[in-house]
Every structure is written in structure tokens, then in C-alpha cells.
Protein backbone atom coordinates (compact mmCIF):
# COMPACT_ATOMS: atom_id res chain seq x y z
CA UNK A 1 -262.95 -15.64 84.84
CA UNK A 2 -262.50 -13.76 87.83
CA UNK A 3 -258.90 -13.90 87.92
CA UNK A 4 -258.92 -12.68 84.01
CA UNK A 5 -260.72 -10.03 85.02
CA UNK A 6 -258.81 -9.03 88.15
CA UNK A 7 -255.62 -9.19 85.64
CA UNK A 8 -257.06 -6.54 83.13
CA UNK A 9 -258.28 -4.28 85.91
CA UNK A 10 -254.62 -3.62 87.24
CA UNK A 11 -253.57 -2.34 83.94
CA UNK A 12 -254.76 0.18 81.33
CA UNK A 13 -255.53 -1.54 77.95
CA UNK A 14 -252.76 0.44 76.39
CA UNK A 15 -250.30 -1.17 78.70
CA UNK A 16 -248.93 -4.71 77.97
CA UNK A 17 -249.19 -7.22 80.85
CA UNK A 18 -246.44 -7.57 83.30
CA UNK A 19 -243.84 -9.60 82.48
CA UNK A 20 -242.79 -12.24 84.63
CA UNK A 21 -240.02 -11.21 87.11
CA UNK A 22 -237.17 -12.79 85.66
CA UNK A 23 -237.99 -11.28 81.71
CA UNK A 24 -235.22 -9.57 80.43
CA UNK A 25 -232.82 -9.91 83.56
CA UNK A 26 -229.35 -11.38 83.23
CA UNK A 27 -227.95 -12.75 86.03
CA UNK A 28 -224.15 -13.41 86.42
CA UNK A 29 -223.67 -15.78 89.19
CA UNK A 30 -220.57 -17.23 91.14
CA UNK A 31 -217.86 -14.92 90.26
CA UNK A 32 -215.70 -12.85 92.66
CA UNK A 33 -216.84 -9.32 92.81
CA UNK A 34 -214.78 -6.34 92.93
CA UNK A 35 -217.32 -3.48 93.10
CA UNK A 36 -214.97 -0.57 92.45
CA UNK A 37 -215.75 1.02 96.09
CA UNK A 38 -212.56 -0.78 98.00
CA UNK A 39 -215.18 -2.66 99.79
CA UNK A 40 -214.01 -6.35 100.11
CA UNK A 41 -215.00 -8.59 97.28
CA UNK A 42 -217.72 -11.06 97.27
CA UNK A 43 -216.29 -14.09 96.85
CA UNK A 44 -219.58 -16.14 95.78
CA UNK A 45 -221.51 -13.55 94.23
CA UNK A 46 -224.61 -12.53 92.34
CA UNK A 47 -225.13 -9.80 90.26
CA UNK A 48 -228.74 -9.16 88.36
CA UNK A 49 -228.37 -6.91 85.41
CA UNK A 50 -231.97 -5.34 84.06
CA UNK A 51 -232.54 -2.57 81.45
CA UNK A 52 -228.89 -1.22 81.25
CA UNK A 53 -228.53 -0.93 84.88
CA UNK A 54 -227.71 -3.10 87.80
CA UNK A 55 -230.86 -4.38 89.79
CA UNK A 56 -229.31 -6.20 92.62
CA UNK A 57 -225.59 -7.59 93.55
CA UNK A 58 -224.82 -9.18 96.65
CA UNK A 59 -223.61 -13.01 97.76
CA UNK A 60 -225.08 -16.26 96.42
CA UNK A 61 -226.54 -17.00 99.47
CA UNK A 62 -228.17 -13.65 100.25
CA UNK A 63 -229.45 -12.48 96.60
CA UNK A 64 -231.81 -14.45 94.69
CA UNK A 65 -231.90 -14.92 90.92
CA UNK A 66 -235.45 -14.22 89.11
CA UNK A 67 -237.53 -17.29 87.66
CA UNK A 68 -236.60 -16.64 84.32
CA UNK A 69 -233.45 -14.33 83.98
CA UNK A 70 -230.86 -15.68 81.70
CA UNK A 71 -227.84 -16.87 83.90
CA UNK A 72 -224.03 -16.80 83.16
CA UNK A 73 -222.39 -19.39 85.47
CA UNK A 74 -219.27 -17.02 85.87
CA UNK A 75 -217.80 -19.75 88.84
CA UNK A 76 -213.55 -18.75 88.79
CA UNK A 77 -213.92 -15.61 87.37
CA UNK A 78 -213.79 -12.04 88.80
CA UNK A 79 -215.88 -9.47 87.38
CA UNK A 80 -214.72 -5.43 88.18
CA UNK A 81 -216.40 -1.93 86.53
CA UNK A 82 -215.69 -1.08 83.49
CA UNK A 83 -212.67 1.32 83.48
CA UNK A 84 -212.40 4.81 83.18
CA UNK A 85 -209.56 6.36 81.80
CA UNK A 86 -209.14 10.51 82.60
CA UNK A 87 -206.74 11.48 80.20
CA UNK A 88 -206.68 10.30 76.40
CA UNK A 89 -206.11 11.69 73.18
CA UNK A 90 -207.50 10.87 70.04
CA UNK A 91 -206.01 11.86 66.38
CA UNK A 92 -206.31 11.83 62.57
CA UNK A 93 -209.53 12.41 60.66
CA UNK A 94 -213.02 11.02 62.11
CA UNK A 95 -213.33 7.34 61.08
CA UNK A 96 -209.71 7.09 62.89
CA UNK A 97 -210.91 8.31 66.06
CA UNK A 98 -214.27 5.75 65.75
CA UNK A 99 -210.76 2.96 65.59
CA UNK A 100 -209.49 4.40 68.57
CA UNK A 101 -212.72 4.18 70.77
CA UNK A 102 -213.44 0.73 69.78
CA UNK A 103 -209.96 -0.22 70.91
CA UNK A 104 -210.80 1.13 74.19
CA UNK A 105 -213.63 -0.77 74.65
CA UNK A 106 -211.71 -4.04 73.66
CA UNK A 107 -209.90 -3.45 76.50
CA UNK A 108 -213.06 -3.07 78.77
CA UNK A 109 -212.38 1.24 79.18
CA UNK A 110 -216.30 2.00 78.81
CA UNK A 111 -215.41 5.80 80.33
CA UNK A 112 -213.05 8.22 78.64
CA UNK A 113 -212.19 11.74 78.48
CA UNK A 114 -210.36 13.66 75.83
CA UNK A 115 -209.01 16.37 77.03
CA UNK A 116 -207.32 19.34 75.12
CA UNK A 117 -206.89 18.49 71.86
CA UNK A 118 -210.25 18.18 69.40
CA UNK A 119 -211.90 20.89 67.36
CA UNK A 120 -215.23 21.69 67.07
CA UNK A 121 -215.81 18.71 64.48
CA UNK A 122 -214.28 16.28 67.42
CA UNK A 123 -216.10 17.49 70.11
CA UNK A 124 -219.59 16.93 67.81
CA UNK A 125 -218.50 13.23 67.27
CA UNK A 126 -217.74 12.69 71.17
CA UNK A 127 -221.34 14.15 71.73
CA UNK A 128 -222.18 11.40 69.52
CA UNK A 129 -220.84 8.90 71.43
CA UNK A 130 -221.91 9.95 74.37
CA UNK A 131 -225.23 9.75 73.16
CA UNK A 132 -224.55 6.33 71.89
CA UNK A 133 -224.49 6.78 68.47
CA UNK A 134 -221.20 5.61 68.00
CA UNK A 135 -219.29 2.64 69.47
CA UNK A 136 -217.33 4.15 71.72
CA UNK A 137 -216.64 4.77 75.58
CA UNK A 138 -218.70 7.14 77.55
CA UNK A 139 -217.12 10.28 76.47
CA UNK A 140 -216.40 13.43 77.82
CA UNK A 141 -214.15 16.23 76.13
CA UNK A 142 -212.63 19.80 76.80
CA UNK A 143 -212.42 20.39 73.25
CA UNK A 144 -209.32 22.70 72.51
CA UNK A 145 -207.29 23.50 75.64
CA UNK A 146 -205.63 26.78 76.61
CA UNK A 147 -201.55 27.46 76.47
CA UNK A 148 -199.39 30.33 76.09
CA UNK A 149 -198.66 31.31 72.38
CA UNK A 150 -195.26 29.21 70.77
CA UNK A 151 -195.36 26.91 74.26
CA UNK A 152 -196.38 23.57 74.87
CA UNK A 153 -197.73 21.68 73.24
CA UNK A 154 -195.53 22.99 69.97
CA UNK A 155 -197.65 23.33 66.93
CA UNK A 156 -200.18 21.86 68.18
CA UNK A 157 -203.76 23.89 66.93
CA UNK A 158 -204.71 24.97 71.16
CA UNK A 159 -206.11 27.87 71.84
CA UNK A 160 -203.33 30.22 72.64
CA UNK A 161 -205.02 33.51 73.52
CA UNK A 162 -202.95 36.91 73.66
CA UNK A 163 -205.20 38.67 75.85
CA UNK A 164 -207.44 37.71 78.75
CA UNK A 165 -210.37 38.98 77.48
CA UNK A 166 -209.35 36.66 73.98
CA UNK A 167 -209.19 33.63 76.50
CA UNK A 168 -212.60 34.70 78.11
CA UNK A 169 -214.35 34.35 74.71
CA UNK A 170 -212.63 31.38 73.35
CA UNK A 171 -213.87 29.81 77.03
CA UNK A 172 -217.66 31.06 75.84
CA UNK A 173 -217.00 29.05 72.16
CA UNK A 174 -216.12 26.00 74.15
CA UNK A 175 -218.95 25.88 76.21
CA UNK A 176 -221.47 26.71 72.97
CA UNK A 177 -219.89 23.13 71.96
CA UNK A 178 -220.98 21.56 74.34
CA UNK A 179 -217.66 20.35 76.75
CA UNK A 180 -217.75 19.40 80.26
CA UNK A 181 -213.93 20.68 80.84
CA UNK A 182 -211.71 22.94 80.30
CA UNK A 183 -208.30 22.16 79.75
CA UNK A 184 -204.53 24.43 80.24
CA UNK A 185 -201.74 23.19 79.83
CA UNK A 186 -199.32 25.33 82.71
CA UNK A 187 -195.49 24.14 81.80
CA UNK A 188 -192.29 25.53 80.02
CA UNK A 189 -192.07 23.07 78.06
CA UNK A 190 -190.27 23.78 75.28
CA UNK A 191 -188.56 27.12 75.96
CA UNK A 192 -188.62 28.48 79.72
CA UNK A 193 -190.77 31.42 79.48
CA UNK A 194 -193.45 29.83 77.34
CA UNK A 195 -196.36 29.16 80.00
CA UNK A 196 -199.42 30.44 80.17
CA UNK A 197 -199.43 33.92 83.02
CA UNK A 198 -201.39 33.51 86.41
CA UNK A 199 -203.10 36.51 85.07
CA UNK A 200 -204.79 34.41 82.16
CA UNK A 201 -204.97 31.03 84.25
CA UNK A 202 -207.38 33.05 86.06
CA UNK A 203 -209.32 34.53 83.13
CA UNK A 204 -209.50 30.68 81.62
CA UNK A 205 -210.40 29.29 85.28
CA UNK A 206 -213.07 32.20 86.19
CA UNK A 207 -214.66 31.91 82.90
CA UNK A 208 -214.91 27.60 82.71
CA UNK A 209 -216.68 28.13 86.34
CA UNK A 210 -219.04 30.94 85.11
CA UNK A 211 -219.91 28.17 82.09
CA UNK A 212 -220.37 25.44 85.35
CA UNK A 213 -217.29 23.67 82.96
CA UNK A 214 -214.30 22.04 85.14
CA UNK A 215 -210.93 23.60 84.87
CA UNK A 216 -208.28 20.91 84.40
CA UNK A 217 -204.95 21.70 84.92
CA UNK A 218 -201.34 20.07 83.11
CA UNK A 219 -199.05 20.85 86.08
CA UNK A 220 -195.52 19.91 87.26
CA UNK A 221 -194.59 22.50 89.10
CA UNK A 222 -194.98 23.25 92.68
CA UNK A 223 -196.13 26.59 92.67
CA UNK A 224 -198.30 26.43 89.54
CA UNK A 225 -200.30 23.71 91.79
CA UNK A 226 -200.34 26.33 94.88
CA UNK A 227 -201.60 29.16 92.12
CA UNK A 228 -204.31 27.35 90.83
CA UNK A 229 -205.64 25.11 93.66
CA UNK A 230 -206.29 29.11 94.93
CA UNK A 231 -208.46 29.46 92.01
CA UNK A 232 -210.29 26.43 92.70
CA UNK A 233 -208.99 24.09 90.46
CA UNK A 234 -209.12 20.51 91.66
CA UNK A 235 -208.42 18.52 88.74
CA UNK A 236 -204.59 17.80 87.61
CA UNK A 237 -203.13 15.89 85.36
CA UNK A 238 -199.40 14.90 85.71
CA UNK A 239 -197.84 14.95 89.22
CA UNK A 240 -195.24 17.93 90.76
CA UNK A 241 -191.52 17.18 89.84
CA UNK A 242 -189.56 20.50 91.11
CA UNK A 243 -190.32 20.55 94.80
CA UNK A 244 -191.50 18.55 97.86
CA UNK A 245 -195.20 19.06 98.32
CA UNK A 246 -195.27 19.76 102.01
CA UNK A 247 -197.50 17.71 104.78
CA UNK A 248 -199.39 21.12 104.79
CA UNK A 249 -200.15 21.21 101.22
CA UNK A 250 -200.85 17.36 101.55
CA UNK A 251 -203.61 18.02 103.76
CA UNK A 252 -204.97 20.78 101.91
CA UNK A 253 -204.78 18.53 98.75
CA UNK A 254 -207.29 16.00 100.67
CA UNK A 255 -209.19 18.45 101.90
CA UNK A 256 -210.65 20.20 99.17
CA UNK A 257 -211.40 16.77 97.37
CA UNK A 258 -208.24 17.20 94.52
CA UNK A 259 -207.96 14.38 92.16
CA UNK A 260 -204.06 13.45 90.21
CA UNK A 261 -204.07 11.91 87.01
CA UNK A 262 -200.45 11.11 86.88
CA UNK A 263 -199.85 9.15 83.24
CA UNK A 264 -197.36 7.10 84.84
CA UNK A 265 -197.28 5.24 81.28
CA UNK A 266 -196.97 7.76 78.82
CA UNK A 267 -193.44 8.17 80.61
CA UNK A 268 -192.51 4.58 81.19
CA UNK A 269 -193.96 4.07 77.57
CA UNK A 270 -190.60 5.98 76.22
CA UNK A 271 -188.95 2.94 76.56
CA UNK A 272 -191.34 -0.05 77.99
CA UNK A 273 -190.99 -1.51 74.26
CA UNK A 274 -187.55 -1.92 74.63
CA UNK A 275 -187.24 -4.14 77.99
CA UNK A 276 -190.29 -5.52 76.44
CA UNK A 277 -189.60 -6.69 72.88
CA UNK A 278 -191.47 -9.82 72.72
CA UNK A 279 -194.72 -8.32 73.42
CA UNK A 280 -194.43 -6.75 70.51
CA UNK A 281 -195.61 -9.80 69.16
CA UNK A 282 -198.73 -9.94 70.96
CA UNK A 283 -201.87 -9.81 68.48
CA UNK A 284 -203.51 -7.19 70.96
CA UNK A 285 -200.80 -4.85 71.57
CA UNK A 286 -200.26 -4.98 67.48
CA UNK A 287 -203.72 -4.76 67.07
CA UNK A 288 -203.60 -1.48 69.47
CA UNK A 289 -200.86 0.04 68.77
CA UNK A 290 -201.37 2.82 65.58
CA UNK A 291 -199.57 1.49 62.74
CA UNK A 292 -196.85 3.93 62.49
CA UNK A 293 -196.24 3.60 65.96
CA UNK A 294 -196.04 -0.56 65.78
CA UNK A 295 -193.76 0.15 62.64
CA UNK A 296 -191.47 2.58 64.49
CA UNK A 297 -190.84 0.19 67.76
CA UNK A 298 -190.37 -2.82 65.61
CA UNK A 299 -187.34 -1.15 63.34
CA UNK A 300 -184.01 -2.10 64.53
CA UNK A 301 -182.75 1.42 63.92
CA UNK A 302 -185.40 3.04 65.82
CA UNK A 303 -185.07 0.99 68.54
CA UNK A 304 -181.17 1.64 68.98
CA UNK A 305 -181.84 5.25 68.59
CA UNK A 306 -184.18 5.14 71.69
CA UNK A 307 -181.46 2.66 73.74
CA UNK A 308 -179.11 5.25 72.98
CA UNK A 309 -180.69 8.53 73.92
CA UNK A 310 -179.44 11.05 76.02
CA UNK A 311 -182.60 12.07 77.72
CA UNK A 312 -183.05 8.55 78.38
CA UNK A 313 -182.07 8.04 82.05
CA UNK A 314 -183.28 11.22 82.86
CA UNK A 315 -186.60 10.14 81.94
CA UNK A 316 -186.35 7.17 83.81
CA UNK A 317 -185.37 9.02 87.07
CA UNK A 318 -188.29 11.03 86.15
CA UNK A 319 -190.79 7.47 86.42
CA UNK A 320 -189.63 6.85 89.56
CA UNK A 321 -190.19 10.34 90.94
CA UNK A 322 -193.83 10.45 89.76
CA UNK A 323 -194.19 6.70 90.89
CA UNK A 324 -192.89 7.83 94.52
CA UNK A 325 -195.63 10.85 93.89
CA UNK A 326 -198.52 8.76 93.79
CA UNK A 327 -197.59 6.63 96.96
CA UNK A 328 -196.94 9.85 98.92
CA UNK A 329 -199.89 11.33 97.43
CA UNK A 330 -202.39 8.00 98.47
CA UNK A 331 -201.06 7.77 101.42
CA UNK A 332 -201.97 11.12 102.38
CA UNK A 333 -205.60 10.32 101.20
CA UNK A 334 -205.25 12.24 98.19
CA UNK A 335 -206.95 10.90 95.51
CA UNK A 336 -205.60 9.41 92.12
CA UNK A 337 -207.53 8.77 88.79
CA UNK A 338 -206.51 6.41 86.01
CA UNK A 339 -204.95 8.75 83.22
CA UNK A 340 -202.31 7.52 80.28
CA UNK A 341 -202.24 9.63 77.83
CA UNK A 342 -202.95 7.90 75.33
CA UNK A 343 -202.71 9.25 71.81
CA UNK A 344 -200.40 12.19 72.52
CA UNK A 345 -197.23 12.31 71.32
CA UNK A 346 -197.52 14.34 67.79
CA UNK A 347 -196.88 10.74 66.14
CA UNK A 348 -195.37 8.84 68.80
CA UNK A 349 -198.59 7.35 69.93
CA UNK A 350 -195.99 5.32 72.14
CA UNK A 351 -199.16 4.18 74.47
CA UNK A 352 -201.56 1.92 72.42
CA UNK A 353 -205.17 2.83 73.62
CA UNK A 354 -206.78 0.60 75.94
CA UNK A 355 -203.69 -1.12 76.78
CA UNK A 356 -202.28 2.18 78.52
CA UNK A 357 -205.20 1.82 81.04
CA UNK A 358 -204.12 -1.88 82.33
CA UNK A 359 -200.25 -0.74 82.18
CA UNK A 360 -200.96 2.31 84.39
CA UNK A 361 -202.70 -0.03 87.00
CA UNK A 362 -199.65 -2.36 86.71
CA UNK A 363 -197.04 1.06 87.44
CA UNK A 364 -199.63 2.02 90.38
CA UNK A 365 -199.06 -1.32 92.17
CA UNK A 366 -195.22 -0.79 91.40
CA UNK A 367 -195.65 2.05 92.86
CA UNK A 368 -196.75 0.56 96.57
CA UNK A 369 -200.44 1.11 95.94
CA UNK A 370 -202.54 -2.56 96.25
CA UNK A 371 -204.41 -3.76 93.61
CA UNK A 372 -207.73 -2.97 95.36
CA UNK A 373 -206.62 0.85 95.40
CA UNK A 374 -205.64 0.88 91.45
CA UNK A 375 -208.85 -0.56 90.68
CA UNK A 376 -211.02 2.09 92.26
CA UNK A 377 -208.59 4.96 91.01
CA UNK A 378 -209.77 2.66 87.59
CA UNK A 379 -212.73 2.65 88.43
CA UNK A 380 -215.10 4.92 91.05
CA UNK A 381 -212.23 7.58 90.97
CA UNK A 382 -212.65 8.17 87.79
CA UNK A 383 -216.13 8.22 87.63
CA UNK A 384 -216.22 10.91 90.48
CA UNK A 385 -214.19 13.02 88.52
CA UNK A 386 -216.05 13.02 85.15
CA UNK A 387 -219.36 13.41 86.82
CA UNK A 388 -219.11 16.35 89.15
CA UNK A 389 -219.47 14.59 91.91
CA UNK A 390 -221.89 11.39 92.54
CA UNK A 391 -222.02 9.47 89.40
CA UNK A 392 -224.49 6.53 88.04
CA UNK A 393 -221.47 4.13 86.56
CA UNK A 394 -217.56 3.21 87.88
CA UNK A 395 -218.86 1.20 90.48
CA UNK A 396 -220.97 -2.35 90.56
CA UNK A 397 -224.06 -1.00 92.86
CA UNK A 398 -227.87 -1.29 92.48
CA UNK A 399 -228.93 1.99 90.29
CA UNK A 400 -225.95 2.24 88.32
CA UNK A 401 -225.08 1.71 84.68
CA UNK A 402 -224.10 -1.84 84.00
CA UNK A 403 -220.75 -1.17 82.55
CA UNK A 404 -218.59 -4.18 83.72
CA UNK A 405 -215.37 -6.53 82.50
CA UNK A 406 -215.61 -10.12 83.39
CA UNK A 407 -212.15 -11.51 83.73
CA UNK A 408 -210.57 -15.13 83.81
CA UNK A 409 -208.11 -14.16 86.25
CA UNK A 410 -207.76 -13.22 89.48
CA UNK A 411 -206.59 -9.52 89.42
CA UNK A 412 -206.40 -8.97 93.14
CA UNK A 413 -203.71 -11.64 93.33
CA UNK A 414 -201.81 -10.21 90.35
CA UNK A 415 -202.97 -6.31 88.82
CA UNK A 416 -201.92 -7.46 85.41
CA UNK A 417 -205.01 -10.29 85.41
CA UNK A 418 -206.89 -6.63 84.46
CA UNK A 419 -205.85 -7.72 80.55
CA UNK A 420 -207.42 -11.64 81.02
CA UNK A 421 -210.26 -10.54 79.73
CA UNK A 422 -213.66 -12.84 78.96
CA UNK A 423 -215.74 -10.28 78.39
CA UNK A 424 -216.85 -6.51 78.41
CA UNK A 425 -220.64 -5.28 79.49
CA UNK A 426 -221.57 -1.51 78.28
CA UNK A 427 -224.83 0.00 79.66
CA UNK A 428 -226.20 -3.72 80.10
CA UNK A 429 -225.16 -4.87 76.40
CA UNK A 430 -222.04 -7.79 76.24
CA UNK A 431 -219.85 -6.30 73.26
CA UNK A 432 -218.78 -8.06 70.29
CA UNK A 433 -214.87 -8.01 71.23
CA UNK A 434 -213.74 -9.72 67.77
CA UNK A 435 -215.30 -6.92 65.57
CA UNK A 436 -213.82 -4.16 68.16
CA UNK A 437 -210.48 -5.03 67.46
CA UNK A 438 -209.60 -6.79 64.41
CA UNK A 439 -206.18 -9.03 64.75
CA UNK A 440 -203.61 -8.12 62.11
């Protein structure tokens, strides 16, 4: 009786009794752990999952599992954050971009940001998800980015101010949505002449700031980098093609904390399904890819169209000098996010969502990076980026969100092992894989 009563003194009678330690824990035990910090990996490890968020992770021997938590024996497995992808695009009307999310998460890419291309109605739905009201990645948006009127990207609906003071209010709009970025895209593409003036760079980057939004910059040219890392942008999609970025500019890159997100893929995409015809035939790349894209690749005529054009080595030269950019730029200490592009195109859609994200870690290794580096620009990179700063998911620490991939494969021995994919965790929840990504 007197322990009865000792029990109801330590708790209000509104409150329900303490569970017993282990209720509602999860425990995966005996995998490899790659924690997304480029720490070594934990060869025999433990890692407690509790109320969305990771409780404790450490080795068998050191970390104890609750009486009562459910455990996963995940012996010969690796498990690694969920991935973050920086740069994706999402198209067609609303239930289309709900397909595109969930095709993401298949692929284990709990983190994604859309950047430049969705109007007001797109930006709502991406507040949704982030919200978790739809099945989607944690998403973050810049809603309509910023280019110079008739230049790139053609016809696409951007904002495409004519006066600074235009680009100023169209900045306020953006951040009455709701975005986290702000997005310009700073390149001739098509005409030379067509890019966005310094003058209104600044009025879009001044304004974003003023909002506390991050100005995100589509660069590839030298002094368009030197221009607006003066303004105080540090966040760059694409790499610089025209010139050699100094040792100087290198350090100044590292020092101020800039982040790349090169889209190796969207390049090497132009033609991957070519020297790769038989994958093609995978169920999850068909499954991924957008239908009119899958139908495009597979027809014989389309396919010797693309063998046969002219731009076609030139693009190719252009892979490996954005492939030699992000070993220079990693060996300087620079660091590189996980961006692919996905979705852009105006139809090509040549990178299938959630595939792109494995294929750029693939091109990063090619690229002389180790696996251990392309998983944290995967993983706590990205993260940094998206949050400002410190961030509560990317990496598999106590306090953050349990967002994790559990894979059958080793991927430290080979990057591709990223795809071998058991399962995918989201904010403590395993997902349903088979009803993410219907085969065909």
C-alpha cells in the first residue's frame, strides 16, 4: 500500500503513469553506422529511436537497449541519414507533384528543396508538406525565382522584373508566401545579353536578406560568383565553367562558409540512358522516370537523335569540367551539397526523381571524392544549408529527427550500394515503400 501510494504521489491524477523505459522505443541493433558527420562508422552499432527523434546511438557494447523497445536485428546492413537533395524541381498540376515527392521518398530523400520554379499554389502545397500533411520530403521552396526578361529559363513563368524597385516588391510577395529562399538565375543562356544586371542582383539579394530569406544563386561564370559572393550570397547552384577560380578565391570560398550544388547529373543525364540502355528496364528507374520522359529514351528514333547530336561532346567535356570542379573545390575545403536537378528540363525530365540523388553520389566519387565525403554532402551538407545553419535532421545524433535509410549493402565499399535499399525511416515512422512507388 505504501508503494501504491508513493506511485500516485509522483504524478498529478491528470497524468498517466510512466511508462516503462523501453515503451515506444525502437531499437535498431548491429548494423554499420554511417552518421552523416564523416566520423568513422560504427561497425557494431546501436541506435534507439523514441518519439520521432533519435534517443541514443553508439556501439553494441557501449549503448544499451531499453527492457521493452521493439528491436530490428539489422546485423550486415548499414544504415546512413536520410538524404537531402538541394536542388529539385517539381511540375504539372498538384496531384503530380504529390507523385513526385513520394518518389523521393522511395528512394530514402526525406529533405528537398524546390527552388525557382512554383507559384503561389506550389509553394502552399510544399508548406503542406512541410507540415506533414502530405507524403512528401521535408520541403523547402523559393517559390518563383528572379531572371532577366526573354533569358533563361525561356518561357518559363519567373519573375522577370524590369525595374529594381519591381524586383524589390515581387521579393516582399515571396516572402508573404511563406519561402525560405530566394532564387536568380545569373546566365546568358539563351541569347548573350539576357542575364539579370548586378544592379538588380543586388535589389533581389538586399531585399531576400531584409525578409531574413537566403539568396541562391544559378552561376557559371567567374565573375558573376566574385559579384555576388560581395553581396553575401553563399549559396550556388551549378559550378564556374569560364575561368580558373584562383587559390585566393578558393580560400575566400571556405572562408565565408559557401556551399556548391553542382547537378553533376542533370548534365551526365543528357546521355547516361544511352551507355545505359538496359537499365531502362529496371522497374524503379521506370517507375521514376515521368512517363513521357521513359517513352522518349526508350524510342529508337529519339535515342539516335541524342547519339547523333552536335552539342553532344561538348556537353560531355562540360561533365568532366564540373566533375574536376568539385574535386578542386573539396579539396580546398569548400563545401558541396547534393543537388540534381531533378524535374527541370521543360519536358525532358531526363533525371527521374530520387534516382538523381544516388547517381549524383555515384559522379561525386567519379569525381575523386570518397564515399564517406558524398554521403555527408548527402547528408549533413545539405541539412546545413536548408536550415540556416545548425539543423535537427541530416545527421544520425541524439536530438535529431529520425530520418534514416537502412541499406543491404555496404555503400562505403561501393557509393552505388546508396540504391540497395531495405528500408526508409521519416521523423521516426518506417514508410510503406510499395505504395510510394507503384511498379509499372
Amino acid at each position: 500500500m505504501t508503494v501504491l501510494l508513493g506511485g500516485l504521489a509522483a504524478c498529478s491524477p491528470a497524468e498517466p503513469p510512466t511508462p516503462p523505459p523501453g515503451a515506444g522505443a525502437l531499437a535498431i541493433v548491429g548494423a554499420q553506422l554511417v552518421d552523416g558527420t564523416g566520423g568513422p562508422p560504427i561497425a557494431d552499432s546501436v541506435l534507439l529511436v523514441r518519439d520521432g527523434r533519435i534517443e541514443a546511438v553508439g556501439a553494441r557494447s557501449s549503448t544499451p537497449v531499453p527492457e521493452g523497445a521493439d528491436v530490428i536485428d539489422a546485423a550486415g546492413h548499414t544504415v546512413i541519414p536520410g538524404l537531402v537533395d538541394t536542388h529539385a524541381h517539381y511540375h504539372g498540376e498538384l496531384d503530380r507533384v504529390e507523385r513526385q515527392y513520394r518518389k523521393q521518398l522511395y528512394f530514402g530523400v526525406t529533405t528537398s528543396r524546390s527552388i525557382g520554379a512554383d507559384p503561389p499554389e506550389k509553394v502552399a502545397l510544399m508548406l503542406d508538406a512541410r507540415a506533414g500533411r502530405v507524403a512528401a520530403p521535408r520541403m523547402f521552396t523559393a517559390g518563383l525565382g528572379f531572371s532577366y526578361p526573354d533569358g533563361f529559363p525561356a518561357g518559363s513563368p519567373v519573375n522577370r522584373p524590369a525595374t529594381e524597385d519591381e524586383a524589390r516588391s515581387m521579393v516582399d510577395d515571396l516572402a508573404e508566401q511563406g519561402v525560405q529562399f530566394v532564387k536568380m538565375w545569373v546566365n546568358n543562356m539563351p541569347t548573350p545579353g539576357m542575364k539579370i544586371t548586378p544592379e538588380m542582383r543586388t535589389a533581389v539579394v538586399e531585399q531576400a536578406i531584409r525578409h531574413d530569406l537566403i539568396p541562391v544563386a544559378h552561376i557559371v561564370e567567374h565573375d558573376d560568383l566574385v559579384q555576388l559572393l560581395d553581396l553575401g550570397v553563399r549559396d550556388f547552384l551549378h559550378t564556374v565553367e569560364d575561368a580558373e577560380v584562383s587559390a585566393e578565391l578558393l580560400d575566400r570560398l571556405r572562408e565565408t562558409g559557401t556551399v556548391f550544388s553542382p547537378t553533376l547529373t542533370n548534365i551526365h543525364a543528357g546521355w547516361y540512358w544511352l551507355d545505359h540502355p538496359d537499365e531502362l528496364d529496371d522497374p524503379e528507374i521506370r517507375a521514376a522516370f515521368e512517363p513521357e520522359a521513359l517513352a522518349r529514351w526508350s524510342a529508337p528514333e529519339e535515342r539516335d537523335q541524342a547519339a547523333t547530336s552536335p552539342t553532344l561532346e561538348v556537353r560531355k567535356e562540360r561533365l568532366a569540367r564540373s566533375m574536376a570542379f568539385v574535386k578542386m573545390v573539396s579539396d580546398a575545403g569548400v563545401a558541396v551539397a547534393v543537388g540534381t536537378d531533378s524535374g527541370a528540363g521543360n519536358g525532358s525530365w531526363n533525371v527521374p526523381q530520387g534516382w538523381g540523388t544516388h547517381h549524383e553520389l555515384v559522379l561525386y566519387v567519379e569525381a575523386g571524392l570518397s564515399p564517406m565525403q558524398a554521403i555527408v554532402a548527402a547528408t549533413a551538407t545539405g541539412a546545413t544549408l536548408l536550415s540556416k545553419g545548425d539543423a535537427d535532421f541530416g545527421t544520425l545524433e541524439p536530438g535529431k529527427v529520425a530520418d534514416l535509410v537502412l541499406l543491404g549493402a555496404d555503400p562505403l565499399v561501393d557509393i552505388s550500394n546508396t540504391r540497395a535499399i531495405d528500408r526508409v525511416m521519416q521523423a521516426g515512422v518506417w514508410l510503406d515503400r510499395a505504395s510510394l512507388l507503384p511498379m509499372p
